[in-house]
Protein backbone atom coordinates (compact mmCIF):
# COMPACT_ATOMS: atom_id res chain seq x y z
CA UNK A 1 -12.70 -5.11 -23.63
CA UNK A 2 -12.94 -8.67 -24.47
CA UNK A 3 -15.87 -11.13 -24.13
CA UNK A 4 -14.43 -13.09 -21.32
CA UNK A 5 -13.35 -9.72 -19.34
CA UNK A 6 -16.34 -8.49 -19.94
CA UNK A 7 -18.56 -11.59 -18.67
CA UNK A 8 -15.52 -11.65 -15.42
CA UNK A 9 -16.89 -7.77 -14.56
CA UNK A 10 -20.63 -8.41 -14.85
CA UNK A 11 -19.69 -11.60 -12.43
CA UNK A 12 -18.68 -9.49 -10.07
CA UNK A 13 -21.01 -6.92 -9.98
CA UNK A 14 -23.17 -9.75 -7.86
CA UNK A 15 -20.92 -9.75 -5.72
CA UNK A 16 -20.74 -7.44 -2.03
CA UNK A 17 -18.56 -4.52 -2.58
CA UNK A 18 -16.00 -5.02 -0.09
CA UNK A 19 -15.63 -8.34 -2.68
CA UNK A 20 -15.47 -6.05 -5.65
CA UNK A 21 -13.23 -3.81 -3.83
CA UNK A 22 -10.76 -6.20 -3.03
CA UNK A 23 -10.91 -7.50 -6.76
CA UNK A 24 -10.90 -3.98 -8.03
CA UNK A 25 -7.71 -3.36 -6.36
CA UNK A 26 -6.23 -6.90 -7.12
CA UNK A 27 -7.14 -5.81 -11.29
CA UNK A 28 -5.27 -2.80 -10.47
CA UNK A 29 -2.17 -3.74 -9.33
CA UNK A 30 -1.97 -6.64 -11.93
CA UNK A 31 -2.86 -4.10 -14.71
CA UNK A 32 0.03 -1.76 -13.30
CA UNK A 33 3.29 -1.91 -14.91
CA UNK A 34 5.33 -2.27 -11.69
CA UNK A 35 7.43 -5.35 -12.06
CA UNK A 36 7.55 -8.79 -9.79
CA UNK A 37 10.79 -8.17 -7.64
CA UNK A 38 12.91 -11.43 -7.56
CA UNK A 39 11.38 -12.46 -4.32
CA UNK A 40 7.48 -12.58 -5.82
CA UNK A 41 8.95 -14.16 -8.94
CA UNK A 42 10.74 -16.75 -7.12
CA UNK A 43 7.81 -17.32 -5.19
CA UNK A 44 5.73 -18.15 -7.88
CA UNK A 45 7.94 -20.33 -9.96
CA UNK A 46 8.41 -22.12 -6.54
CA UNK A 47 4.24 -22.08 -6.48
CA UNK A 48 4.02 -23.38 -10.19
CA UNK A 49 6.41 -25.98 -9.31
CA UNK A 50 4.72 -27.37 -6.43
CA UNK A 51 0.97 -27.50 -8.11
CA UNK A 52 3.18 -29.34 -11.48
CA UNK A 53 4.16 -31.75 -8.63
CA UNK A 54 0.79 -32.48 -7.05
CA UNK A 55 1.69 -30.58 -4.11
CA UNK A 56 -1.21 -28.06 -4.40
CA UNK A 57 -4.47 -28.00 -1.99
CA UNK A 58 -7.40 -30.40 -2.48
CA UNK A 59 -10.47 -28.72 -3.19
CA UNK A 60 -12.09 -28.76 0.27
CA UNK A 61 -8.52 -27.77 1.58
CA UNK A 62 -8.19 -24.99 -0.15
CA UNK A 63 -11.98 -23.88 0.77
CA UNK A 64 -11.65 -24.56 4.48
CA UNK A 65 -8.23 -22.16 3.53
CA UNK A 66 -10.68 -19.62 2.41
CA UNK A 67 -13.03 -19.66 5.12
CA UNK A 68 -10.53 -19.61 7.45
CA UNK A 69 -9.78 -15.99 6.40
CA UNK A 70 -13.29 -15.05 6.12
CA UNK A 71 -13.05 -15.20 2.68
């Protein structure tokens, strides 16, 4: 495991565990050798494209985003 990995995991054993859970399971899937389908690829070549723009979510946007979730 590398430093930075292994500094990310200690992080978020601080956290609740329906937080780790839901990053546990988000580490999973990205570790998993399924591939993007066109859809989620298009998706986030449309997503990179938009943040390159300046299209992305201020700071306090993006938290009130979070919150509204219950994030």
């Amino acid at each position: 495991m590398t430093k930075l990995l292994d500094e990310a995991v200690n992080a978020v054993r601080r956290l609740p565990a329906d937080a780790q859970d839901d990053i546990g399971r988000f580490l999973l899937e990205l570790a998993s050798e399924t591939p993007l389908d066109p859809d989620e690829i298009a998706a986030i070549e449309e997503a990179e494209a938009e943040i390159a723009r300046g299209e992305g979510l201020a700071g306090e946007e993006l938290k009130d985003f979070w919150r509204s979730l219950g994030v």
